[in-house]
PDB file of N, CA and C in Angstrom:
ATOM      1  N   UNK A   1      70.523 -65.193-205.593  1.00  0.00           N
ATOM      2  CA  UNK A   1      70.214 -66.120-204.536  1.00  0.00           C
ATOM      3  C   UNK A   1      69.247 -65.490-203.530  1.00  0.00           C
ATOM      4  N   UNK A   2      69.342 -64.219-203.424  1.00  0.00           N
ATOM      5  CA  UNK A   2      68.953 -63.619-202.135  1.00  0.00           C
ATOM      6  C   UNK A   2      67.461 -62.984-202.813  1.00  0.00           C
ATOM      7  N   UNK A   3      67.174 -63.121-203.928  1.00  0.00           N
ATOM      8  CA  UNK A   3      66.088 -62.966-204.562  1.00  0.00           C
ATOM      9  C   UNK A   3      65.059 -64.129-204.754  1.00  0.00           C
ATOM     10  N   UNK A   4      65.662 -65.052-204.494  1.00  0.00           N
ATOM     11  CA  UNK A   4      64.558 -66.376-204.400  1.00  0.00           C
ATOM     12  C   UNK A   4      64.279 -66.835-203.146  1.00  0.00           C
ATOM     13  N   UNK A   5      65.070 -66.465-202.367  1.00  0.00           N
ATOM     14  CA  UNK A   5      64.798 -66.625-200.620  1.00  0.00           C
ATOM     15  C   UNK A   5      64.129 -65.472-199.813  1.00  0.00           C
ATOM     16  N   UNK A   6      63.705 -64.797-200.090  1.00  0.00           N
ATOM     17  CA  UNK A   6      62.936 -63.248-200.219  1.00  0.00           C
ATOM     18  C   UNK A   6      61.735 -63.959-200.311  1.00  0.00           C
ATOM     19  N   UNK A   7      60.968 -64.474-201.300  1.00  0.00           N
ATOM     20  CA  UNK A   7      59.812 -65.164-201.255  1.00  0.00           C
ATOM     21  C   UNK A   7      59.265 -66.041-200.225  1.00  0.00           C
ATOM     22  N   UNK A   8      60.274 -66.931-200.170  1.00  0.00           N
ATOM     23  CA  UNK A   8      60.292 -67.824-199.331  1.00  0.00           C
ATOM     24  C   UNK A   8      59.963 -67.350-197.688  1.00  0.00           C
ATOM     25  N   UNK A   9      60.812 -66.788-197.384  1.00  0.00           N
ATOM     26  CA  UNK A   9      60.883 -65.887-196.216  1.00  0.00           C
ATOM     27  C   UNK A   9      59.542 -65.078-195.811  1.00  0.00           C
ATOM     28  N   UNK A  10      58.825 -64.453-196.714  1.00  0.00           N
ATOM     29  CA  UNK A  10      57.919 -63.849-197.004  1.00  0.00           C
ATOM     30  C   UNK A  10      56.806 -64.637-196.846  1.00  0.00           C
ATOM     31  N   UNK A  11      56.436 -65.347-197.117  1.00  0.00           N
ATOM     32  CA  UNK A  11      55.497 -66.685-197.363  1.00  0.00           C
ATOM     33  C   UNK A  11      55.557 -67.254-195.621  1.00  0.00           C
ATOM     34  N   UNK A  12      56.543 -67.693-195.593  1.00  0.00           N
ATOM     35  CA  UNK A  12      57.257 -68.505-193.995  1.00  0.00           C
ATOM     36  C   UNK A  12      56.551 -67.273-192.957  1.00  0.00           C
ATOM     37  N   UNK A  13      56.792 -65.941-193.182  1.00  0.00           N
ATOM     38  CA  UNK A  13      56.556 -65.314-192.049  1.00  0.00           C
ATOM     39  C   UNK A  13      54.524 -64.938-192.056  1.00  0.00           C
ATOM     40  N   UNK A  14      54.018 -65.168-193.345  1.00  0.00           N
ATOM     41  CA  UNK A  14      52.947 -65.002-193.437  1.00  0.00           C
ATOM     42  C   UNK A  14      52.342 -66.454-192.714  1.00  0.00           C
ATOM     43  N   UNK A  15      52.586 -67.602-192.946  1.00  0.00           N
ATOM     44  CA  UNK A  15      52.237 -68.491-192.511  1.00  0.00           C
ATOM     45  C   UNK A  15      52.040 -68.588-190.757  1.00  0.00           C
ATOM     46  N   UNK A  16      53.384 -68.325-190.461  1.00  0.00           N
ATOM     47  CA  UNK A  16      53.914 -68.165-188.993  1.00  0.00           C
ATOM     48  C   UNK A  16      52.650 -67.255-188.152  1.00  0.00           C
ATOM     49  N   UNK A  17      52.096 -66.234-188.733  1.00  0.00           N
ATOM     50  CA  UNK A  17      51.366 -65.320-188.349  1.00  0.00           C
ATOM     51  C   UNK A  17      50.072 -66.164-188.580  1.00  0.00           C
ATOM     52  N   UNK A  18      50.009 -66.434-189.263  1.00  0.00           N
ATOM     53  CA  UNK A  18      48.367 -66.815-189.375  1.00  0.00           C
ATOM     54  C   UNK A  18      47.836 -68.298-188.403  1.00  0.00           C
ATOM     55  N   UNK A  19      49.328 -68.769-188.319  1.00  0.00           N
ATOM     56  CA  UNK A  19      49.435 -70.043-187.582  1.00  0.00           C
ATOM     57  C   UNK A  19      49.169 -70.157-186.430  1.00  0.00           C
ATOM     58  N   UNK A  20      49.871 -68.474-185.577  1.00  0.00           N
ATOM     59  CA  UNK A  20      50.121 -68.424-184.331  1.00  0.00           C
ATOM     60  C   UNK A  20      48.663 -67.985-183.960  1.00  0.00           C
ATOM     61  N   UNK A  21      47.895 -66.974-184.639  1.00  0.00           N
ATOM     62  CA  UNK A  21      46.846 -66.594-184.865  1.00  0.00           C
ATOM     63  C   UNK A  21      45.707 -67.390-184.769  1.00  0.00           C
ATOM     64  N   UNK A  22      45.820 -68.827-185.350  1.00  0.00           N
ATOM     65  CA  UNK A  22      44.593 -69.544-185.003  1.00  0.00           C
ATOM     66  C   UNK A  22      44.851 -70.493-184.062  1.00  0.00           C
ATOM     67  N   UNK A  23      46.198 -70.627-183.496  1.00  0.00           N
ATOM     68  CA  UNK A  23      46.549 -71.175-182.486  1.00  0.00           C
ATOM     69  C   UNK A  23      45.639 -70.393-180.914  1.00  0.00           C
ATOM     70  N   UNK A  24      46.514 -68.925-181.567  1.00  0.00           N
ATOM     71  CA  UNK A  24      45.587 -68.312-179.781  1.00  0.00           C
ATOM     72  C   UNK A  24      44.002 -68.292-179.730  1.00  0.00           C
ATOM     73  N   UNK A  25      43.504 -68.185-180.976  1.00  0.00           N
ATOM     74  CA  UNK A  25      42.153 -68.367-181.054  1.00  0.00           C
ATOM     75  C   UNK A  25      41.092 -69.572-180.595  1.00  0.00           C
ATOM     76  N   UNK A  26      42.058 -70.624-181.224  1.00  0.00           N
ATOM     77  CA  UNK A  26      41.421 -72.387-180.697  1.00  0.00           C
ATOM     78  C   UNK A  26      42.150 -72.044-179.066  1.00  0.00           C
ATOM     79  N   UNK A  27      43.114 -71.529-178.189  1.00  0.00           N
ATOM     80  CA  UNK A  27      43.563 -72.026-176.955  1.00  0.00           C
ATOM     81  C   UNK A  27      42.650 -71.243-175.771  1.00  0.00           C
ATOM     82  N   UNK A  28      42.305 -69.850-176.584  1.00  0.00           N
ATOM     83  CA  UNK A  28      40.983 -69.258-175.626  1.00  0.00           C
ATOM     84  C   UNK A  28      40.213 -69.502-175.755  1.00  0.00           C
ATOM     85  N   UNK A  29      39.554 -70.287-176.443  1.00  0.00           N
ATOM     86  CA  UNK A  29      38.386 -70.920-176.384  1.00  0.00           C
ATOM     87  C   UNK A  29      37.496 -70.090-177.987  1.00  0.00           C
ATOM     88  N   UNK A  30      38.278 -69.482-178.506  1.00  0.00           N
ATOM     89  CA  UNK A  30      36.833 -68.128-179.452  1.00  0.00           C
ATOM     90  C   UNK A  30      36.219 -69.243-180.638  1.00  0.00           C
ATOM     91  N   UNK A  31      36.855 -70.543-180.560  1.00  0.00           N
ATOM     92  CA  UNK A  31      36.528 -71.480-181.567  1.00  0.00           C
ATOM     93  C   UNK A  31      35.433 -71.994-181.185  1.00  0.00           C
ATOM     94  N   UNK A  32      35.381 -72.416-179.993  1.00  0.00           N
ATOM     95  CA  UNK A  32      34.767 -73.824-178.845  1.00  0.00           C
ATOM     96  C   UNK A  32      33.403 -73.436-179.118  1.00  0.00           C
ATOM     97  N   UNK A  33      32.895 -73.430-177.995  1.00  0.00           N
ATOM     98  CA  UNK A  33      31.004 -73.206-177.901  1.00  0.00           C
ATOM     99  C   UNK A  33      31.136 -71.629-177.372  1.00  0.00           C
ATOM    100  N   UNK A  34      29.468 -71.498-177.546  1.00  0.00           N
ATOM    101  CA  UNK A  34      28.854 -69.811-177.454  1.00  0.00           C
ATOM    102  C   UNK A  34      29.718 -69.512-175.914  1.00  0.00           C
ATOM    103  N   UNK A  35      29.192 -70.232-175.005  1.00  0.00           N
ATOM    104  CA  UNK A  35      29.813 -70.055-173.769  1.00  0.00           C
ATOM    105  C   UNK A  35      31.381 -69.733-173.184  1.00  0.00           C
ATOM    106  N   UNK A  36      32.330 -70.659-174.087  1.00  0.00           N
ATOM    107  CA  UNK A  36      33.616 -70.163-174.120  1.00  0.00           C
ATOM    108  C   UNK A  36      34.004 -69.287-174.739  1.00  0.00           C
ATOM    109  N   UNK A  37      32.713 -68.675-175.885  1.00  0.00           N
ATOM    110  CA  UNK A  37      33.272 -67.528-176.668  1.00  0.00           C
ATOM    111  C   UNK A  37      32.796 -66.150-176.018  1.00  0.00           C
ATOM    112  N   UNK A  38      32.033 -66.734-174.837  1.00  0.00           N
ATOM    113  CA  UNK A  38      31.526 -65.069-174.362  1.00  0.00           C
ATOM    114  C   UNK A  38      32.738 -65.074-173.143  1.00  0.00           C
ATOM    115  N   UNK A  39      32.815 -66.266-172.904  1.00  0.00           N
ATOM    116  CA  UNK A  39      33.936 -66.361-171.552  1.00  0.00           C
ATOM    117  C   UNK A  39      35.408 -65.329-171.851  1.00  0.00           C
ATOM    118  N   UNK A  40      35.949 -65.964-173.256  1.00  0.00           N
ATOM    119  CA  UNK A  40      36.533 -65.305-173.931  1.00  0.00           C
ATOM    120  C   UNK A  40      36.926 -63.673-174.247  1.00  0.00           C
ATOM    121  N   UNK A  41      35.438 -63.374-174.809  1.00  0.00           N
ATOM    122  CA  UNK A  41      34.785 -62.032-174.705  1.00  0.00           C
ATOM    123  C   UNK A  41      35.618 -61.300-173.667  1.00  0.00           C
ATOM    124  N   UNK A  42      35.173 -61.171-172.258  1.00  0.00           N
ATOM    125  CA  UNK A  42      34.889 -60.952-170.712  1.00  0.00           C
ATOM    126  C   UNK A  42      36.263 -60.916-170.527  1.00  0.00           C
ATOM    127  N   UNK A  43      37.220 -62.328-170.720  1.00  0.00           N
ATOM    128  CA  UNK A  43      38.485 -61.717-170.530  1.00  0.00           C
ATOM    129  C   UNK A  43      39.073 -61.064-171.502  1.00  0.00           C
ATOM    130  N   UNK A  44      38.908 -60.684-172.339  1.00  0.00           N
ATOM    131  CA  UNK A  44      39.210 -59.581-173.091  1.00  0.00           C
ATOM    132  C   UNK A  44      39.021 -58.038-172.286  1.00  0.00           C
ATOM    133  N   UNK A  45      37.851 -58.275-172.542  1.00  0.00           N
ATOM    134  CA  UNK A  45      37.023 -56.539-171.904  1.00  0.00           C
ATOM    135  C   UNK A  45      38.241 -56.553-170.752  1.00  0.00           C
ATOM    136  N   UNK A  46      38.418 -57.589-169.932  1.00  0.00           N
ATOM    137  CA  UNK A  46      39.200 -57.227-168.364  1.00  0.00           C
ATOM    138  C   UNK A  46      40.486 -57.176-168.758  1.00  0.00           C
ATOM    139  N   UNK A  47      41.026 -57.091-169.798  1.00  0.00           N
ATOM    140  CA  UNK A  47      42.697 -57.220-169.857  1.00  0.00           C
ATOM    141  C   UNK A  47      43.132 -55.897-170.745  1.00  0.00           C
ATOM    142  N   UNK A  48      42.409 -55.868-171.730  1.00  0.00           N
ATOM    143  CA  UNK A  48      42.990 -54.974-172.217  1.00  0.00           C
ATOM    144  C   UNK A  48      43.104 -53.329-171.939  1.00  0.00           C
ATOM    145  N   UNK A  49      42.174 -52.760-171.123  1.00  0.00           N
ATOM    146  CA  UNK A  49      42.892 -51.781-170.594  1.00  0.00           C
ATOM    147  C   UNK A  49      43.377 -51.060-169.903  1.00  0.00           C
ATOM    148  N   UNK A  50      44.059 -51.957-168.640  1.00  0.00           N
ATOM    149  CA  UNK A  50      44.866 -52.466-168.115  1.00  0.00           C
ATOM    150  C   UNK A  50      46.373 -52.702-169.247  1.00  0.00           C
ATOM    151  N   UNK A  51      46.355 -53.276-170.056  1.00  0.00           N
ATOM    152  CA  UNK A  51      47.655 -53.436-170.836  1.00  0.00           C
ATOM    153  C   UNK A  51      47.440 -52.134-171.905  1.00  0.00           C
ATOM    154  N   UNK A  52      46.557 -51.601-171.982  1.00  0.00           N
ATOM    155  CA  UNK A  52      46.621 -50.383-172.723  1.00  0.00           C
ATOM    156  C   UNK A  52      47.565 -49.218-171.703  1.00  0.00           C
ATOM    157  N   UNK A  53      47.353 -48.725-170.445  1.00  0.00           N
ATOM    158  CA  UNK A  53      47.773 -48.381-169.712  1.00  0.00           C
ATOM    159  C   UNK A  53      49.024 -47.884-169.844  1.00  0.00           C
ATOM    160  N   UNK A  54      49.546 -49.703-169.278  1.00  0.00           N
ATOM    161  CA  UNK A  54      50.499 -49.719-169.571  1.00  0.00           C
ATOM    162  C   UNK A  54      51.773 -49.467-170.235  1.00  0.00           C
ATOM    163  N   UNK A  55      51.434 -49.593-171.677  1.00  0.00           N
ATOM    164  CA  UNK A  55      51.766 -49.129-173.045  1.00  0.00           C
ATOM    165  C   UNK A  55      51.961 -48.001-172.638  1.00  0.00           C
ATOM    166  N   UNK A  56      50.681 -47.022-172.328  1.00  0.00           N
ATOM    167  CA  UNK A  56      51.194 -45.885-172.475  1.00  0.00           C
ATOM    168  C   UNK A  56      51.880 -45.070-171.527  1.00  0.00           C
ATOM    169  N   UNK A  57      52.002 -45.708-170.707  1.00  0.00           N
ATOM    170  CA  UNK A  57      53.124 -45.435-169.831  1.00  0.00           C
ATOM    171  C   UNK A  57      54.454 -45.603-170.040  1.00  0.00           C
ATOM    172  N   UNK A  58      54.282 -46.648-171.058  1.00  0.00           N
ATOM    173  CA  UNK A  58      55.713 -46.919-171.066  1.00  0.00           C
ATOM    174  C   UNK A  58      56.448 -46.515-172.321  1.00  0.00           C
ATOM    175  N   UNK A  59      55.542 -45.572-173.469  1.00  0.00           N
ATOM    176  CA  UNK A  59      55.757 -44.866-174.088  1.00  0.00           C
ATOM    177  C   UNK A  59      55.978 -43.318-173.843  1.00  0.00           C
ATOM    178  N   UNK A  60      55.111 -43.172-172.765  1.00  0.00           N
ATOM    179  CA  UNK A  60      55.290 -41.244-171.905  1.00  0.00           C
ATOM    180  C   UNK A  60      54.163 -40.507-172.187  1.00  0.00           C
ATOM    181  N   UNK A  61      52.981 -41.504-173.349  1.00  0.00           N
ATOM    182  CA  UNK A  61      52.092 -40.916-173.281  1.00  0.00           C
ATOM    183  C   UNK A  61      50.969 -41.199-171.796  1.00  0.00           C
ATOM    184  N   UNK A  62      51.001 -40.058-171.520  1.00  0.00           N
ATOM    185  CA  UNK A  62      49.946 -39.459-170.503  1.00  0.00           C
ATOM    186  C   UNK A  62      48.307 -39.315-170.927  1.00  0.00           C
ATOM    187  N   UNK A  63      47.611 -39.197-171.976  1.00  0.00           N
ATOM    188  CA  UNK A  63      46.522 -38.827-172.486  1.00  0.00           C
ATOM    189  C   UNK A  63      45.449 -40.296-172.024  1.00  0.00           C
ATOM    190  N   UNK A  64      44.347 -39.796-171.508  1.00  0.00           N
ATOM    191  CA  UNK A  64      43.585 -40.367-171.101  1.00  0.00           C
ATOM    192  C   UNK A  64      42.542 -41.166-172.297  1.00  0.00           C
ATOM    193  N   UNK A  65      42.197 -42.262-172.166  1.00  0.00           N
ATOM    194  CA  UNK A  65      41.676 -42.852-173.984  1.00  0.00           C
ATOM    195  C   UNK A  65      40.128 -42.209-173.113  1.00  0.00           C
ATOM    196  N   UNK A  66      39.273 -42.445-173.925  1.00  0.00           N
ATOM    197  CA  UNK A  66      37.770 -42.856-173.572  1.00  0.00           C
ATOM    198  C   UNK A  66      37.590 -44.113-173.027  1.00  0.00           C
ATOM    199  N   UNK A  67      36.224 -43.666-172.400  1.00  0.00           N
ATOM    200  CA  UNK A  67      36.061 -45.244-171.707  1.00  0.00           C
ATOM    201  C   UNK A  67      35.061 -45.927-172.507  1.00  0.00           C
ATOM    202  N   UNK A  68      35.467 -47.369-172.478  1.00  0.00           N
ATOM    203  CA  UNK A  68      34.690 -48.287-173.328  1.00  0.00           C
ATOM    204  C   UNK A  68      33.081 -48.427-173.159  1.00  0.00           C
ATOM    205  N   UNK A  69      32.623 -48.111-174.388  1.00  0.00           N
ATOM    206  CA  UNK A  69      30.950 -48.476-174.027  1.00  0.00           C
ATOM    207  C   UNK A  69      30.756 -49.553-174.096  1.00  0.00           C
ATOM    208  N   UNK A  70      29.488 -49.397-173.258  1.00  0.00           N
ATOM    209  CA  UNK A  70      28.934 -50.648-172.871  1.00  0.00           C
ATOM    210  C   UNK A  70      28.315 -51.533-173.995  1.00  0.00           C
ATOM    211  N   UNK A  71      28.571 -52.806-174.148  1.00  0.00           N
ATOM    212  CA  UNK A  71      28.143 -53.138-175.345  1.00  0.00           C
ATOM    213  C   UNK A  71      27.156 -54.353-175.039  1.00  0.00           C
ATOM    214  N   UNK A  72      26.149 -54.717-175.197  1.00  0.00           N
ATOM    215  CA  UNK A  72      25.149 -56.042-174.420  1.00  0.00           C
ATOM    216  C   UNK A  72      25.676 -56.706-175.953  1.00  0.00           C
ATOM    217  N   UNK A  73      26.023 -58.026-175.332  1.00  0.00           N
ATOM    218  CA  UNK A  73      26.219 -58.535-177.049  1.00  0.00           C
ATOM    219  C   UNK A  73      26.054 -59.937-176.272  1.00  0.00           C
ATOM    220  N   UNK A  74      25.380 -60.738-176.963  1.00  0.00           N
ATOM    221  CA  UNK A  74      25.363 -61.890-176.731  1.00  0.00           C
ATOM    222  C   UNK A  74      25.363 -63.755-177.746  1.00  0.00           C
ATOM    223  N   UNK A  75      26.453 -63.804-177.732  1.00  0.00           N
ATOM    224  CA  UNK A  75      27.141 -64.827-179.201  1.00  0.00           C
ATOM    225  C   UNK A  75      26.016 -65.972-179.201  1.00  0.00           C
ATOM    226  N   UNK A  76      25.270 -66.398-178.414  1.00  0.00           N
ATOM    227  CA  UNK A  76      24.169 -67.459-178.415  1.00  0.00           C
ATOM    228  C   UNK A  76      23.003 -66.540-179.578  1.00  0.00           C
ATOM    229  N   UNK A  77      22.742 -65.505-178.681  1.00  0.00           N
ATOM    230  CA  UNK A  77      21.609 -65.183-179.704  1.00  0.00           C
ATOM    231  C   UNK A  77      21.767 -64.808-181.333  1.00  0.00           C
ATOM    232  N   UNK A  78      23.547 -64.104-181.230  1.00  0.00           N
ATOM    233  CA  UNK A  78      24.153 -63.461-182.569  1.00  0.00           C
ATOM    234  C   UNK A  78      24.215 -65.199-183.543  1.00  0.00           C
ATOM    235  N   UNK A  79      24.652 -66.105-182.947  1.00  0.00           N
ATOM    236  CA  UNK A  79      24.868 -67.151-183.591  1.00  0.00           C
ATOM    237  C   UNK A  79      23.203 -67.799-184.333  1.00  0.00           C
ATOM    238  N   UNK A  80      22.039 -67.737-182.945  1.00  0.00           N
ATOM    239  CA  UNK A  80      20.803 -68.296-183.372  1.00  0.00           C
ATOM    240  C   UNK A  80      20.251 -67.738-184.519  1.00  0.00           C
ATOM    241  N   UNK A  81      20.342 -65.951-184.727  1.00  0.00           N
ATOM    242  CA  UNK A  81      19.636 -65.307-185.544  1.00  0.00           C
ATOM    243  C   UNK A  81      20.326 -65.960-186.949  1.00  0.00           C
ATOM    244  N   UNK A  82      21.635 -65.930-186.812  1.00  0.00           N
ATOM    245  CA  UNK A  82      22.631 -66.183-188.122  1.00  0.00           C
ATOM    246  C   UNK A  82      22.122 -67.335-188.680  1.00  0.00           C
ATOM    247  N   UNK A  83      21.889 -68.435-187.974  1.00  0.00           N
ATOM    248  CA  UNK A  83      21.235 -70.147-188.309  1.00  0.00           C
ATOM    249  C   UNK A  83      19.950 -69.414-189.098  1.00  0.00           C
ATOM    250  N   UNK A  84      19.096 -68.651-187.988  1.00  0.00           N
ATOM    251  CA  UNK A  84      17.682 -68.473-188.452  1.00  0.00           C
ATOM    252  C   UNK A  84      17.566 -67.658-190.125  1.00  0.00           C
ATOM    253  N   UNK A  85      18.787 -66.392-190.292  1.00  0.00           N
ATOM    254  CA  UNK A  85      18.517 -66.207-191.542  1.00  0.00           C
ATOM    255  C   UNK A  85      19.142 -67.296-192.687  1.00  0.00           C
ATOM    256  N   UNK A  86      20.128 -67.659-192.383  1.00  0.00           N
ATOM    257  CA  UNK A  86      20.718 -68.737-193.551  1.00  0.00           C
ATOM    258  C   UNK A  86      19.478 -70.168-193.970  1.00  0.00           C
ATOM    259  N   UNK A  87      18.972 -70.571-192.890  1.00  0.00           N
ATOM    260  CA  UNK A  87      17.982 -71.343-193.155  1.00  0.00           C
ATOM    261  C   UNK A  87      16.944 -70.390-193.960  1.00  0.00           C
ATOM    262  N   UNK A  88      16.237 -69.380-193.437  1.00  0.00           N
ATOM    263  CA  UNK A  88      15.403 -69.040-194.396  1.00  0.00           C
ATOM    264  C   UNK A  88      15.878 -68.739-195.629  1.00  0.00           C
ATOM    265  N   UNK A  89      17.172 -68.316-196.102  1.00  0.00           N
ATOM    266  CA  UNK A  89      17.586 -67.721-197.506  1.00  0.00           C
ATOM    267  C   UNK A  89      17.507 -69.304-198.017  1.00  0.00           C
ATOM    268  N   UNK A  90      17.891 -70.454-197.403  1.00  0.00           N
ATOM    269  CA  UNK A  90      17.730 -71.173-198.096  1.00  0.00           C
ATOM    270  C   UNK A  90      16.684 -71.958-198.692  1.00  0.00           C
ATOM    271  N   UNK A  91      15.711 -71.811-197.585  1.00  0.00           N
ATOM    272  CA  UNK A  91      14.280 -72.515-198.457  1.00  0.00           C
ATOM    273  C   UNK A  91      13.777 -71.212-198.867  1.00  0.00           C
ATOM    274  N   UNK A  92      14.327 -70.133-198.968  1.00  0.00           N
ATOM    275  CA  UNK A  92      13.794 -69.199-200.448  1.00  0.00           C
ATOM    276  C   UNK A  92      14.827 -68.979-201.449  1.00  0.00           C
ATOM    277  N   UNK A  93      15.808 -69.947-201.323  1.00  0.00           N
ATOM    278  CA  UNK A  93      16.314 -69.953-202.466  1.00  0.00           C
ATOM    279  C   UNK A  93      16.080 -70.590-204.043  1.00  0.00           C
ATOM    280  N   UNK A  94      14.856 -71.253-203.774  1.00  0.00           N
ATOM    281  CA  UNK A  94      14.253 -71.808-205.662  1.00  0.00           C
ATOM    282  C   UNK A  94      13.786 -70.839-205.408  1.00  0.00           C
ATOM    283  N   UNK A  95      12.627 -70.307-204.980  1.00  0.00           N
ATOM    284  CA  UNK A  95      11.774 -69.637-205.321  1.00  0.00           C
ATOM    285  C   UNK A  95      12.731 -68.618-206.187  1.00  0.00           C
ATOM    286  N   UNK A  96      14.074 -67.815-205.179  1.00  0.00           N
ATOM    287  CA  UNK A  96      14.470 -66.459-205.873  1.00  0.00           C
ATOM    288  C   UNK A  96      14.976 -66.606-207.147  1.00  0.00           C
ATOM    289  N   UNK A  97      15.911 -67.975-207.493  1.00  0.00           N
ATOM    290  CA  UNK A  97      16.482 -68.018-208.495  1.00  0.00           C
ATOM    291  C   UNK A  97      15.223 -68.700-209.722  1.00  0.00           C
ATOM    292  N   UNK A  98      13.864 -68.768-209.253  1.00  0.00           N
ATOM    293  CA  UNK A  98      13.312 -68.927-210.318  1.00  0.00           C
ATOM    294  C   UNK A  98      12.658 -67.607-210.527  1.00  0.00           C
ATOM    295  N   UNK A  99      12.725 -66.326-209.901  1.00  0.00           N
ATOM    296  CA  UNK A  99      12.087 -65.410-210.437  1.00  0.00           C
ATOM    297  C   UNK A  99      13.344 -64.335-210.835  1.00  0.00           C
ATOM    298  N   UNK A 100      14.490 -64.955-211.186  1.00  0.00           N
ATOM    299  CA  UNK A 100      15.913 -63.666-211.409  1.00  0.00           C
ATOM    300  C   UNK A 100      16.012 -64.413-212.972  1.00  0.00           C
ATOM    301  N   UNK A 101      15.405 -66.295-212.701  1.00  0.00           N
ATOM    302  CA  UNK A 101      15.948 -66.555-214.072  1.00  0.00           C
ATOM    303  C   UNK A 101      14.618 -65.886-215.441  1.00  0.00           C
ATOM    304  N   UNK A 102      13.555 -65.908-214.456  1.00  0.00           N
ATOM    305  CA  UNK A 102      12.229 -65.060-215.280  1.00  0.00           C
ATOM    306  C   UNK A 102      12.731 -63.655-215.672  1.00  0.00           C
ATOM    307  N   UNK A 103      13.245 -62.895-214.810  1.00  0.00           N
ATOM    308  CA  UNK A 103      13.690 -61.620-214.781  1.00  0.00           C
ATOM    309  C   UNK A 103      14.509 -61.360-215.826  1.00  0.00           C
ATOM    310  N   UNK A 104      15.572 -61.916-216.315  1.00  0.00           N
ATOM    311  CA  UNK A 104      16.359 -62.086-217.137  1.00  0.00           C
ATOM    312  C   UNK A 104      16.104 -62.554-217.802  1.00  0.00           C
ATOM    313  N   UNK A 105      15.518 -63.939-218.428  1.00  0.00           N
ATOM    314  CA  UNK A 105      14.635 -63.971-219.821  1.00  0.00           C
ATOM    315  C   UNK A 105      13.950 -63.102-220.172  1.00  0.00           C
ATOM    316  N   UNK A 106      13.054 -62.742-219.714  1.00  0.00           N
ATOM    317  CA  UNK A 106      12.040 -61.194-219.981  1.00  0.00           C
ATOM    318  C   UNK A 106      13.402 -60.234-220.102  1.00  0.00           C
ATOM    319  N   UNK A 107      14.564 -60.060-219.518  1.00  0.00           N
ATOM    320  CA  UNK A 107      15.511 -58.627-220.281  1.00  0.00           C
ATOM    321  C   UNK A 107      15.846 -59.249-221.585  1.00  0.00           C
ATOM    322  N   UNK A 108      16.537 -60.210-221.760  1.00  0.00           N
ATOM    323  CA  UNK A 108      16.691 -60.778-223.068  1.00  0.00           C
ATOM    324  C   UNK A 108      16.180 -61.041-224.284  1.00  0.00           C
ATOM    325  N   UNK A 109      14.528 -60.429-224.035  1.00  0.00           N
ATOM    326  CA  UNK A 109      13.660 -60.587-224.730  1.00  0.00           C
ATOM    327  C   UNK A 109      13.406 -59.369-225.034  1.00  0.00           C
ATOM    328  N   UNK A 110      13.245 -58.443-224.774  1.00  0.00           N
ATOM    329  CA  UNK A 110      13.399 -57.153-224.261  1.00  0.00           C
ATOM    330  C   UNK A 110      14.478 -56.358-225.326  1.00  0.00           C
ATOM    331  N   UNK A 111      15.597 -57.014-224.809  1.00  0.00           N
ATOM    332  CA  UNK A 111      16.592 -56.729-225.896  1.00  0.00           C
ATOM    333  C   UNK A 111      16.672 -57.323-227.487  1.00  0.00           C
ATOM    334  N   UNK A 112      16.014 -58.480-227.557  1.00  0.00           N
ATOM    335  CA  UNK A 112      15.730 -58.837-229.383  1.00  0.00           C
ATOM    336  C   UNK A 112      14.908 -58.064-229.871  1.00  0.00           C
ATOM    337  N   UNK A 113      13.699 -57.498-229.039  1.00  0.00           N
ATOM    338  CA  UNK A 113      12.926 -56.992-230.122  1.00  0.00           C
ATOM    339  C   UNK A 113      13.315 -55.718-230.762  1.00  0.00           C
TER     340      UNK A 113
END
């Protein structure tokens, strides 16, 4: 009995996690637009270490982490470039797959003789 509810359980708690997971994701906004995702960002950078701290205080570790570098990142432009290459792979996509399917006839040919 306790071998078929093992799965179950297993499954249930994987779900639960992934559930809660895209729950906090859509409620801070990291889903929404560029703007709520840098907003997002920002309170991140400001919370966590501050609750890192913490932790380790409240574990007894004393050891000082490094401090976070500075990172310029900006999800408008990371998002524009991403549009800009997927569009180009795609109007070069006949072109490539007509010169891989050349490429490969010529090996196949290659290989009969």
């Amino acid at each position: 009995m306790a071998a078929r509810i093992l799965p179950v359980v297993k499954l249930a708690t994987k779900v639960t996690i992934a559930g809660g997971a895209l729950y906090i994701a859509c409620d801070s906004g990291l889903l929404g637009s560029s703007e709520q995702g840098s907003e997002a960002l920002n309170k991140a950078k400001a919370a966590v270490p501050p609750a890192v701290e913490e932790w380790m205080k409240y574990f007894g570790l004393e050891t000082r982490l490094p401090t976070i570098p500075k990172v310029e990142f900006s999800p408008v432009e990371a998002w524009n470039s991403g549009v800009r290459r997927s569009i180009s792979s795609l109007s070069e996509a006949p072109t490539k797959a007509t010169q891989y399917t050349n490429q490969g006839l010529q090996y196949l040919k290659d290989l009969s003789k």
